[in-house]
PDB file of N, CA and C in Angstrom:
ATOM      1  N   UNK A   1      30.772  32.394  -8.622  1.00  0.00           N
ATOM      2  CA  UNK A   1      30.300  31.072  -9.011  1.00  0.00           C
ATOM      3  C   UNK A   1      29.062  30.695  -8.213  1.00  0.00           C
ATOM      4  N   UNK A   2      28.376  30.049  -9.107  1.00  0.00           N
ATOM      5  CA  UNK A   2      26.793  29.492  -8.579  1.00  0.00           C
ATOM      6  C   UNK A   2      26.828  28.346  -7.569  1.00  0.00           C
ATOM      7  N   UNK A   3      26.860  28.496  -6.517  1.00  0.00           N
ATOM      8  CA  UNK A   3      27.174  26.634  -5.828  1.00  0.00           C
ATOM      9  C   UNK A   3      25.725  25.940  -6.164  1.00  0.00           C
ATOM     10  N   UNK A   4      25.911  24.666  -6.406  1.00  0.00           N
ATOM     11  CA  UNK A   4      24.717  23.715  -7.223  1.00  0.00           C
ATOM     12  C   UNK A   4      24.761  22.573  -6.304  1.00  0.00           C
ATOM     13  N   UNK A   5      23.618  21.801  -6.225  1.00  0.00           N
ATOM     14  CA  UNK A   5      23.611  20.497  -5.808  1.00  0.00           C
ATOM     15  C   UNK A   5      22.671  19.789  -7.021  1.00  0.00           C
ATOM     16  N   UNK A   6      22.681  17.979  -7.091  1.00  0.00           N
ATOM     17  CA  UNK A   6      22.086  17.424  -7.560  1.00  0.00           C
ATOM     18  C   UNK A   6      21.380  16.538  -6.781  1.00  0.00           C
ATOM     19  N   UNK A   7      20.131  15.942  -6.949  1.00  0.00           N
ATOM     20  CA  UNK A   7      19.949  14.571  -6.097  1.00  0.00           C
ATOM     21  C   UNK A   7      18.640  13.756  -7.124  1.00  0.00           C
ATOM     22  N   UNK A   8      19.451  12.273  -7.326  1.00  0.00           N
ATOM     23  CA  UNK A   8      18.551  12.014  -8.461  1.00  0.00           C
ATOM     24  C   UNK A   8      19.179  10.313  -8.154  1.00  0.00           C
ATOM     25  N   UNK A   9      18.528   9.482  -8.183  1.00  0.00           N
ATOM     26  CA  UNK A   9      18.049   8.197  -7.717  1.00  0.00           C
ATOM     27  C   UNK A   9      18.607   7.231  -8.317  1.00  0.00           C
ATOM     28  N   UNK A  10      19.080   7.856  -9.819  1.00  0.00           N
ATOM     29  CA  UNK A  10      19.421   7.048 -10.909  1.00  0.00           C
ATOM     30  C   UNK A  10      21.283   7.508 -10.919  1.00  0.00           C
ATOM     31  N   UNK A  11      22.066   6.138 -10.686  1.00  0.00           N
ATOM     32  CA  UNK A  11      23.383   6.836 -10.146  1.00  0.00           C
ATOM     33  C   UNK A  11      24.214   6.833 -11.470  1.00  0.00           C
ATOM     34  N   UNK A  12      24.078   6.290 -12.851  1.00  0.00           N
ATOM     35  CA  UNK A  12      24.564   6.612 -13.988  1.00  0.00           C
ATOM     36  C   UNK A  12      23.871   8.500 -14.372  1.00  0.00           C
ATOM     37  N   UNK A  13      22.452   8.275 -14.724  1.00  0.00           N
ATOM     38  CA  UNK A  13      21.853   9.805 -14.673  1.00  0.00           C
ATOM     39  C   UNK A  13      23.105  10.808 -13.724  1.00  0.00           C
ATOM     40  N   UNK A  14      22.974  10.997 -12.880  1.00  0.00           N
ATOM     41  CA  UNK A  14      23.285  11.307 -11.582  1.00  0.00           C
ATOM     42  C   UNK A  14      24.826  11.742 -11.775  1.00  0.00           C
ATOM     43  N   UNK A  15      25.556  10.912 -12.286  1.00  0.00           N
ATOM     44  CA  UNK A  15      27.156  11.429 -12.719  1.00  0.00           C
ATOM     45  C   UNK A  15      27.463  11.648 -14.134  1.00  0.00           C
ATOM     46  N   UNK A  16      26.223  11.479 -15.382  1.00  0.00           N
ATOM     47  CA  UNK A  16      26.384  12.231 -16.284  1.00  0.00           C
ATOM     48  C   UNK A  16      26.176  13.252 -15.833  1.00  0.00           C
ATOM     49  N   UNK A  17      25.121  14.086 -15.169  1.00  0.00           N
ATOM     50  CA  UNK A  17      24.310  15.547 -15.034  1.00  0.00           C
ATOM     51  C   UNK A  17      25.917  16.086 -14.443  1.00  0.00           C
ATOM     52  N   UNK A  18      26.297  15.320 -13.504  1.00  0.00           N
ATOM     53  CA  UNK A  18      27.454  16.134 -12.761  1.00  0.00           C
ATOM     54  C   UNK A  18      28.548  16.312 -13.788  1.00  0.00           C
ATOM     55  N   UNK A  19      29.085  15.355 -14.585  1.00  0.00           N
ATOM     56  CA  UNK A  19      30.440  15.527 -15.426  1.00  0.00           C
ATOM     57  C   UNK A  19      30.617  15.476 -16.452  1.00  0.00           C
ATOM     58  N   UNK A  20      29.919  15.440 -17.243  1.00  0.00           N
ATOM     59  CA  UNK A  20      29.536  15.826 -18.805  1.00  0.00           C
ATOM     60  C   UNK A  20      29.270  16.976 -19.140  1.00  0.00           C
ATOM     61  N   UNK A  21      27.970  18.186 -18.264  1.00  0.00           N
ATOM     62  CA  UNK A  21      27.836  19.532 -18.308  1.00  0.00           C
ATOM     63  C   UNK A  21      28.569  20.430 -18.002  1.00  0.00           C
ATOM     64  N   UNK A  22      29.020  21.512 -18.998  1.00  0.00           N
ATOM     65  CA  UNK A  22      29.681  22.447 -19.115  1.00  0.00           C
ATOM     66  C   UNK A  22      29.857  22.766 -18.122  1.00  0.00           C
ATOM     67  N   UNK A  23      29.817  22.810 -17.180  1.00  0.00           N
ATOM     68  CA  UNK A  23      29.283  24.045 -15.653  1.00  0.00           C
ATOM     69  C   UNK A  23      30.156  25.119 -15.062  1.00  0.00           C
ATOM     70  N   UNK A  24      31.150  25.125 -15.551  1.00  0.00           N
ATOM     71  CA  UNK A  24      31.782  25.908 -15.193  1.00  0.00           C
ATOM     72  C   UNK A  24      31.652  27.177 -16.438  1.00  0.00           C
ATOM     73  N   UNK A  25      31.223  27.033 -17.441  1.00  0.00           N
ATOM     74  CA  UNK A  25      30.985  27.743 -18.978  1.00  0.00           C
ATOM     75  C   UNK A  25      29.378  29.017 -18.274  1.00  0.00           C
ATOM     76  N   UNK A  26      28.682  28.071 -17.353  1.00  0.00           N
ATOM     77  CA  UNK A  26      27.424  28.883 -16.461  1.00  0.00           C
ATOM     78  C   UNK A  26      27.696  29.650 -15.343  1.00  0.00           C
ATOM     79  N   UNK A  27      28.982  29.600 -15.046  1.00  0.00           N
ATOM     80  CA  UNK A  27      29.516  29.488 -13.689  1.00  0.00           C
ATOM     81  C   UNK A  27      29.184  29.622 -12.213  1.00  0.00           C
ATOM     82  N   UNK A  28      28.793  27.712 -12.504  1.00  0.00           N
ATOM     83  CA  UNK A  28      28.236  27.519 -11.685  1.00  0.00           C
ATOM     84  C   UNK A  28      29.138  25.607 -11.013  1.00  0.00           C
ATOM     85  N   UNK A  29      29.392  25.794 -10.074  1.00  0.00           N
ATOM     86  CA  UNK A  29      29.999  24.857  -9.103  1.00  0.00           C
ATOM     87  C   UNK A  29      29.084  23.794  -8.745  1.00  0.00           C
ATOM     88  N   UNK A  30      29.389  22.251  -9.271  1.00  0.00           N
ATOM     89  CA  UNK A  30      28.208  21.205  -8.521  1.00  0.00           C
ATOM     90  C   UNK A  30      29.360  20.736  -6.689  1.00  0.00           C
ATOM     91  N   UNK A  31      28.652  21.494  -5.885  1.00  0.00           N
ATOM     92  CA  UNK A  31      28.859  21.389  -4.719  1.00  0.00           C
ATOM     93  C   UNK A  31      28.873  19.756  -3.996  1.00  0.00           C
ATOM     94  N   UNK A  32      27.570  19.151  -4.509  1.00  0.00           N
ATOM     95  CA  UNK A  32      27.680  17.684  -4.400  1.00  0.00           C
ATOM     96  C   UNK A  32      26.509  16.994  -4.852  1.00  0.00           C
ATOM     97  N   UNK A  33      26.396  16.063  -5.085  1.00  0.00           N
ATOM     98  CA  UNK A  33      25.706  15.122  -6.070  1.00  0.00           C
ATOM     99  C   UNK A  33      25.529  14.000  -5.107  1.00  0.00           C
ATOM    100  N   UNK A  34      23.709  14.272  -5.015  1.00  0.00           N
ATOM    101  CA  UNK A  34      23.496  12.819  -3.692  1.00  0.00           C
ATOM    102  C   UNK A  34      22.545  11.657  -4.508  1.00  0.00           C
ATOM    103  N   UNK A  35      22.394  10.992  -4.007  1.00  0.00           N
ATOM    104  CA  UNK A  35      21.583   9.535  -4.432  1.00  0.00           C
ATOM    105  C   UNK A  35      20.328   9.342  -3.712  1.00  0.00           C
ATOM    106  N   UNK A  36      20.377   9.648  -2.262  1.00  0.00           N
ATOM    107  CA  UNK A  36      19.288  10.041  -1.635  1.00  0.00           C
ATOM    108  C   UNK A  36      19.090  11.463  -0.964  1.00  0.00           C
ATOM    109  N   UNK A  37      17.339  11.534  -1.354  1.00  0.00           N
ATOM    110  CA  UNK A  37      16.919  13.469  -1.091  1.00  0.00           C
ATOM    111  C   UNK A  37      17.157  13.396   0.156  1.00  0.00           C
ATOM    112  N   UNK A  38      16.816  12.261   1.119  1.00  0.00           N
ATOM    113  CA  UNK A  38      17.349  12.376   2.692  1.00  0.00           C
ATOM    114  C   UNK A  38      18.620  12.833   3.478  1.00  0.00           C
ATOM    115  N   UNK A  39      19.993  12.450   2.386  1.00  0.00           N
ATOM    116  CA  UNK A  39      21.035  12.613   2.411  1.00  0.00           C
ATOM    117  C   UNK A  39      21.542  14.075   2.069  1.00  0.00           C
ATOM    118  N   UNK A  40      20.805  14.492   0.917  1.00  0.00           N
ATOM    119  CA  UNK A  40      20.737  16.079   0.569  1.00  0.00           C
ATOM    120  C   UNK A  40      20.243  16.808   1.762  1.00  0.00           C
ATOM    121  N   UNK A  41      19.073  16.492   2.133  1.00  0.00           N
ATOM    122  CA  UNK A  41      18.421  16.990   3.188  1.00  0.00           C
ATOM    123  C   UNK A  41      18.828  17.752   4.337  1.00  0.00           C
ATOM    124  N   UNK A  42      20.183  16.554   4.834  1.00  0.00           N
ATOM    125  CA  UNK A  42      20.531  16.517   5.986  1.00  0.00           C
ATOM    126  C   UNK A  42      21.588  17.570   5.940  1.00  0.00           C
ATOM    127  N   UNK A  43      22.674  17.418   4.554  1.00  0.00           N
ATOM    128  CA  UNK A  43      23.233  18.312   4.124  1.00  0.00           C
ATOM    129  C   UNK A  43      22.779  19.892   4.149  1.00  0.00           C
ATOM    130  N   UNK A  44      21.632  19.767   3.856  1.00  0.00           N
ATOM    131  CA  UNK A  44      21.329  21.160   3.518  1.00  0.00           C
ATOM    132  C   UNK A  44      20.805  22.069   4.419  1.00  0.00           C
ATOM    133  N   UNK A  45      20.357  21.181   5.842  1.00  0.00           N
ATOM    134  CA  UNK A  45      20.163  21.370   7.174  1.00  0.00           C
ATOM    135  C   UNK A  45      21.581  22.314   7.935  1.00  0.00           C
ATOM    136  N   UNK A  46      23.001  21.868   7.502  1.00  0.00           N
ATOM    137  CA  UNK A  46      24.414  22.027   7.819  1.00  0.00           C
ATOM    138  C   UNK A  46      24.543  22.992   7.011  1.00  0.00           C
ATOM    139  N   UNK A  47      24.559  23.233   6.185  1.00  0.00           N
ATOM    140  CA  UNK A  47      25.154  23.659   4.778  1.00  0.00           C
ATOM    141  C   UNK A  47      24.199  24.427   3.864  1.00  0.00           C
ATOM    142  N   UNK A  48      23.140  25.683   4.214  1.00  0.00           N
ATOM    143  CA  UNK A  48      22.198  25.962   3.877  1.00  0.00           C
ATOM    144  C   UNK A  48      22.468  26.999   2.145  1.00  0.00           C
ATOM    145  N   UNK A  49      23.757  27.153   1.933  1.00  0.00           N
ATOM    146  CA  UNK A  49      24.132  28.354   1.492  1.00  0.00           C
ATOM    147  C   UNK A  49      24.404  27.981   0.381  1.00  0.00           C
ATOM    148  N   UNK A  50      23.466  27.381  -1.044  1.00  0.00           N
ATOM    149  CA  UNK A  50      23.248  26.659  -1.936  1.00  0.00           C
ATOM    150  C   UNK A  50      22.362  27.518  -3.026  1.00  0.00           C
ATOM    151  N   UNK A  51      22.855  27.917  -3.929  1.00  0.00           N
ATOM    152  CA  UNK A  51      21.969  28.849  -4.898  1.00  0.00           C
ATOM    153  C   UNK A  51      21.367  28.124  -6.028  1.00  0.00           C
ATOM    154  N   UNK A  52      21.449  26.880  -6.375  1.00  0.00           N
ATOM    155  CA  UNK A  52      20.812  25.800  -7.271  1.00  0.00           C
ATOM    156  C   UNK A  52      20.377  24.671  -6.899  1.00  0.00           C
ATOM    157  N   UNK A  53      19.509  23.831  -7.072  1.00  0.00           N
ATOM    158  CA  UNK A  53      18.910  22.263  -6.640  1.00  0.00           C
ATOM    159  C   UNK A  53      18.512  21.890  -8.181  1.00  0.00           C
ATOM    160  N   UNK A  54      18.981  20.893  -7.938  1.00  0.00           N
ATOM    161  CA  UNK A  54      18.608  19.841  -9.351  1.00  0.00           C
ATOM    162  C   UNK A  54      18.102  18.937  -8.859  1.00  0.00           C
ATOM    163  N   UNK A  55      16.767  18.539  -8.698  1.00  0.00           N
ATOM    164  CA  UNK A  55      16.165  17.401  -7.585  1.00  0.00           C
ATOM    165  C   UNK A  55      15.153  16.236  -9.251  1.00  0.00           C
ATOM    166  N   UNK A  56      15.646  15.012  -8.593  1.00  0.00           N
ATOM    167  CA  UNK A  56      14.669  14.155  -9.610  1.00  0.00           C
ATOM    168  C   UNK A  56      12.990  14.374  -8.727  1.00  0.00           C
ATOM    169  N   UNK A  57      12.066  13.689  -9.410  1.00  0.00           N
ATOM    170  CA  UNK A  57      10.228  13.982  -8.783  1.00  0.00           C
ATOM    171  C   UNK A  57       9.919  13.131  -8.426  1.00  0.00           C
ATOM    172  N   UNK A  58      10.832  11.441  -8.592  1.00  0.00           N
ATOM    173  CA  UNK A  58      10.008  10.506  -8.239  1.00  0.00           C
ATOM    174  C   UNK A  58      11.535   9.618  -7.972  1.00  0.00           C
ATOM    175  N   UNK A  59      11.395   9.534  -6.759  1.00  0.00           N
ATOM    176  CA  UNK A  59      12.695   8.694  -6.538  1.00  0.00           C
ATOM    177  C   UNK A  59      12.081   8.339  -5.063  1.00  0.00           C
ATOM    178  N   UNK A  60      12.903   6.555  -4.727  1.00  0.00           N
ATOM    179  CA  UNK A  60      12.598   6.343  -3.357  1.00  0.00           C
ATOM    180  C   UNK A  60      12.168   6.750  -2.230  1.00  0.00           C
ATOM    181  N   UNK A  61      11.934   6.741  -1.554  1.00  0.00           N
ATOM    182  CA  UNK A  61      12.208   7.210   0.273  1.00  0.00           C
ATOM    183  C   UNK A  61      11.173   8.494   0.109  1.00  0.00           C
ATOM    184  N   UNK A  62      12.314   9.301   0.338  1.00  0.00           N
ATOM    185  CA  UNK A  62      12.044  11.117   0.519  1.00  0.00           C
ATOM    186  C   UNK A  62      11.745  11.393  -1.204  1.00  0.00           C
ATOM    187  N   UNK A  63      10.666  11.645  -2.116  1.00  0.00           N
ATOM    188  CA  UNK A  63      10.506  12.120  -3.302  1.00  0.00           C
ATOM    189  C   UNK A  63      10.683  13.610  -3.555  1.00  0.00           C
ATOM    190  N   UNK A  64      10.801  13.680  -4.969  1.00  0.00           N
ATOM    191  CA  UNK A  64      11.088  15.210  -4.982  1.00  0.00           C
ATOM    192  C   UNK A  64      10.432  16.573  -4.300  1.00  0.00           C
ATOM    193  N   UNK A  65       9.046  15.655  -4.487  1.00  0.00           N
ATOM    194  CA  UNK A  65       8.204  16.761  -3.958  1.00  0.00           C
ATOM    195  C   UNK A  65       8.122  17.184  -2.904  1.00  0.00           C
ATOM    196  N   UNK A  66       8.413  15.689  -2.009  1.00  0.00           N
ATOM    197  CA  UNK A  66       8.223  16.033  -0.401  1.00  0.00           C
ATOM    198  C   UNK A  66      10.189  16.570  -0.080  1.00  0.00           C
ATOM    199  N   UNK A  67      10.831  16.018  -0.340  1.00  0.00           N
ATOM    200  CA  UNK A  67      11.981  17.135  -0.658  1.00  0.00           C
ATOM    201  C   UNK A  67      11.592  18.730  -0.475  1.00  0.00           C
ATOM    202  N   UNK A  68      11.432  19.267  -1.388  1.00  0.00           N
ATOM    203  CA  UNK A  68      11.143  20.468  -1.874  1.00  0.00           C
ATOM    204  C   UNK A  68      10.437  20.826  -0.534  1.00  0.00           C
ATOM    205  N   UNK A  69       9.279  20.203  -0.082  1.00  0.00           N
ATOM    206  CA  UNK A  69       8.242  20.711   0.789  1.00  0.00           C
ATOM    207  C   UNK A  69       9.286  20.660   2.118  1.00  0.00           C
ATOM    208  N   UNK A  70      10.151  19.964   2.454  1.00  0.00           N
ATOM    209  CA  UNK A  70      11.236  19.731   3.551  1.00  0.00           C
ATOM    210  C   UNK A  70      12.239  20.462   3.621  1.00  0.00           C
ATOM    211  N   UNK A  71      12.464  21.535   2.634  1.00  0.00           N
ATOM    212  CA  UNK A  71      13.492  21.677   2.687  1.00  0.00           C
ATOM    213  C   UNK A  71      13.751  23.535   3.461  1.00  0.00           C
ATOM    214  N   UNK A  72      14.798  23.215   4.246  1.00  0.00           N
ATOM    215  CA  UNK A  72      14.966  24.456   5.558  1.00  0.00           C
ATOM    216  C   UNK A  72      14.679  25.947   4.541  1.00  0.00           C
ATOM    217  N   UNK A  73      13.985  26.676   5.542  1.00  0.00           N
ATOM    218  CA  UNK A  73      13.797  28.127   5.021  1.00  0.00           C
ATOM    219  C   UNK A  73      14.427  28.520   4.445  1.00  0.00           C
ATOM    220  N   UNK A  74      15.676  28.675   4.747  1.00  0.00           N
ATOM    221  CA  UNK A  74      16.973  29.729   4.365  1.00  0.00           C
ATOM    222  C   UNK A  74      16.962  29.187   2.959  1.00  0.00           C
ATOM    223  N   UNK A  75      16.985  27.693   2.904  1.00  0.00           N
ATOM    224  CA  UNK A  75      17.542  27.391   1.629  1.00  0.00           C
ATOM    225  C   UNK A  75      16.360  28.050   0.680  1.00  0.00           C
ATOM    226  N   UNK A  76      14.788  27.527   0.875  1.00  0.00           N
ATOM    227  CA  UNK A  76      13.903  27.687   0.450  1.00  0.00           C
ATOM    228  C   UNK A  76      14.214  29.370  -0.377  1.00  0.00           C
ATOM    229  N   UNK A  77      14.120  30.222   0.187  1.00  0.00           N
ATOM    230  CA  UNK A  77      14.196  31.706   0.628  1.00  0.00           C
ATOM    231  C   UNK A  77      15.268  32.099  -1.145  1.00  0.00           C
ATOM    232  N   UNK A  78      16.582  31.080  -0.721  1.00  0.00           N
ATOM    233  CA  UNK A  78      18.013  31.954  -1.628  1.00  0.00           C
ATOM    234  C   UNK A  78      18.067  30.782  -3.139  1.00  0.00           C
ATOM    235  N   UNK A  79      17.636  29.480  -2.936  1.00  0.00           N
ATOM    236  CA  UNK A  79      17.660  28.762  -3.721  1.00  0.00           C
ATOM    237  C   UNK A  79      17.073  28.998  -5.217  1.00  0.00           C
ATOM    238  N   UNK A  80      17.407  28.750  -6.358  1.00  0.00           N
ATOM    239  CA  UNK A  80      16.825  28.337  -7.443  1.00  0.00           C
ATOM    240  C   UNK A  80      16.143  26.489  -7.634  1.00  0.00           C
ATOM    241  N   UNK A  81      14.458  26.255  -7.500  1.00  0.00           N
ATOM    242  CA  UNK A  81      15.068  24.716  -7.538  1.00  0.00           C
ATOM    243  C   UNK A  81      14.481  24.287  -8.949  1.00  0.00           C
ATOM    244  N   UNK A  82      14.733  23.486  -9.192  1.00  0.00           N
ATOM    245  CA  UNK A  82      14.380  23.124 -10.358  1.00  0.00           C
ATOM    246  C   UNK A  82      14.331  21.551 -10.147  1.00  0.00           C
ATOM    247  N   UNK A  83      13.222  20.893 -10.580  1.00  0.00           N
ATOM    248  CA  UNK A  83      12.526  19.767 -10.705  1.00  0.00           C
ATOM    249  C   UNK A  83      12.748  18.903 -11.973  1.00  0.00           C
ATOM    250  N   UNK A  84      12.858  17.805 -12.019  1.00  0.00           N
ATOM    251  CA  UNK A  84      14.328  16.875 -13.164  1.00  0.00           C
ATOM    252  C   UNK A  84      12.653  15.897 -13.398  1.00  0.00           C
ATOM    253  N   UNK A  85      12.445  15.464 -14.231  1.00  0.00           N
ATOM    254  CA  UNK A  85      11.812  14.326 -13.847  1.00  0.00           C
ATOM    255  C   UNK A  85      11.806  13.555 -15.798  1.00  0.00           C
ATOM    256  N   UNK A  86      11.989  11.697 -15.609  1.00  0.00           N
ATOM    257  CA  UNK A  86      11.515  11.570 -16.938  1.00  0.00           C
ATOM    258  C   UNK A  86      10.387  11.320 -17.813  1.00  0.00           C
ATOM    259  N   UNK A  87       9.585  11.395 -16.958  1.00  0.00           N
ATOM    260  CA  UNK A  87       7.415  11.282 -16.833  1.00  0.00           C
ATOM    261  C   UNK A  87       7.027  12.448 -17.340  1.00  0.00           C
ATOM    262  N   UNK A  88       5.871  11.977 -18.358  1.00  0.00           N
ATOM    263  CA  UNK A  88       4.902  13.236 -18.625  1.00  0.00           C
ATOM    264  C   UNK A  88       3.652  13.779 -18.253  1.00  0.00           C
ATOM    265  N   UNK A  89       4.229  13.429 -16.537  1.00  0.00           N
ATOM    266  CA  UNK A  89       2.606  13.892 -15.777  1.00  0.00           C
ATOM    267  C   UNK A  89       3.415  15.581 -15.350  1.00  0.00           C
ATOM    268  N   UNK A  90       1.877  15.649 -16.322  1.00  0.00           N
ATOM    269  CA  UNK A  90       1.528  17.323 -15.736  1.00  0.00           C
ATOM    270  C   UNK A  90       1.537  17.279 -13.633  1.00  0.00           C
ATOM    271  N   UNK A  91       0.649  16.619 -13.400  1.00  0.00           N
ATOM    272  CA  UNK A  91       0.461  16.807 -12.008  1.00  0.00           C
ATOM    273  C   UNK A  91       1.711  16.807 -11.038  1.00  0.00           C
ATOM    274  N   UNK A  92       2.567  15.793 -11.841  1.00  0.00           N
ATOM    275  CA  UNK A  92       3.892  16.386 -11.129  1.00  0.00           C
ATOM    276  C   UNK A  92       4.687  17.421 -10.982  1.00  0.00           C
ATOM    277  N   UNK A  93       4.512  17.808 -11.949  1.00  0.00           N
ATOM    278  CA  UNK A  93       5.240  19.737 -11.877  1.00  0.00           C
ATOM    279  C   UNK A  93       4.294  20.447 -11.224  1.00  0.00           C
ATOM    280  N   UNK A  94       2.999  19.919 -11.619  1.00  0.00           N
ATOM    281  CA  UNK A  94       2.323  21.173 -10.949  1.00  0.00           C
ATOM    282  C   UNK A  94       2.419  21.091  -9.275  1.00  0.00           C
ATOM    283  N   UNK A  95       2.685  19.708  -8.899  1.00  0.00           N
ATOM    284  CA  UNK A  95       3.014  19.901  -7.549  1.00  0.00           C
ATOM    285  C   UNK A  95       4.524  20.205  -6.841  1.00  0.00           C
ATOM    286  N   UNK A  96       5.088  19.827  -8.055  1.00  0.00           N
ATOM    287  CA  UNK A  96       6.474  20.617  -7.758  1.00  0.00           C
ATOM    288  C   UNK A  96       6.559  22.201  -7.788  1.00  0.00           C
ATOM    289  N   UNK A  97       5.804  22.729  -8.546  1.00  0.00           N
ATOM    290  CA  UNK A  97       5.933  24.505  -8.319  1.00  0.00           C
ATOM    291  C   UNK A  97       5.058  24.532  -7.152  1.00  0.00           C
ATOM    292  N   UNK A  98       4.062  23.835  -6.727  1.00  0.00           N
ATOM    293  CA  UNK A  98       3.381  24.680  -5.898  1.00  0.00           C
ATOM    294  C   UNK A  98       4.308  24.407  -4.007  1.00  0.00           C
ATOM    295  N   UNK A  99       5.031  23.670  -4.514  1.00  0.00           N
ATOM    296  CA  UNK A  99       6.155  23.301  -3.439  1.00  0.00           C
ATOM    297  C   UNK A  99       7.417  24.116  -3.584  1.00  0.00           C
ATOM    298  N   UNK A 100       7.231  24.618  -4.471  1.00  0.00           N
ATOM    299  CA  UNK A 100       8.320  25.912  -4.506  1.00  0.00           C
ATOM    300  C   UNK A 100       9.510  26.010  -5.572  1.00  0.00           C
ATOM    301  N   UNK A 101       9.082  24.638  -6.833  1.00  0.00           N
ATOM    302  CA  UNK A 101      10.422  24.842  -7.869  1.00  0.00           C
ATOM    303  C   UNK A 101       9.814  26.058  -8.496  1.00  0.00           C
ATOM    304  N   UNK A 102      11.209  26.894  -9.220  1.00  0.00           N
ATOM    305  CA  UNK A 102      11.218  27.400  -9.701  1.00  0.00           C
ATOM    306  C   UNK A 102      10.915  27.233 -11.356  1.00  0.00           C
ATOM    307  N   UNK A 103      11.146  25.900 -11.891  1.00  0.00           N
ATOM    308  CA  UNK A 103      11.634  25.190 -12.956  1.00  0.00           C
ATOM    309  C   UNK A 103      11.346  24.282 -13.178  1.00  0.00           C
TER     310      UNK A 103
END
């Protein structure tokens, strides 16, 4: 099984993505589902051993991007991340891949 995290700003969004999707049909495990990327962060500082990120691009505080750019080697290194966003700026993905999503 895939261990997954989510972190996305919007807390209805946020527990559809987690419990509505098949995920176990991908098999893949949502490990935990945060509200703030700071809170993921800190997590993922402890807890590096995470093979999916579902990160929103524009949320409070810590944003996706600077997320992504924060986030510890190891994870960086083994992770799949993938970038959520509901905007149709190009410039945001493009600064999300060049920060390291995959997606």
């Amino acid at each position: 099984m895939y261990q997954a995290i989510i972190i996305d700003d919007e807390t209805l969004f946020l527990r559809h993505l987690e419990t509505n999707v098949p995920w176990a049909r991908y098999r893949t495990h949502i490990q935990r589902a945060f509200s703030s990327s700071q809170l993921a962060l800190d997590y993922l500082k402890a807890n590096p051993a995470i093979d999916i990120l579902f990160t929103d691009i524009k949320m409070p505080g810590v944003n996706g991007i600077e997320f992504i750019r924060a986030l510890p080697i190891a994870v960086k290194q083994r992770a799949f991340i993938i970038a959520l966003s509901g905007y149709e700026e190009y410039a945001l993905v493009r600064e999300a891949f060049l920060a390291g999503a995959s997606d």
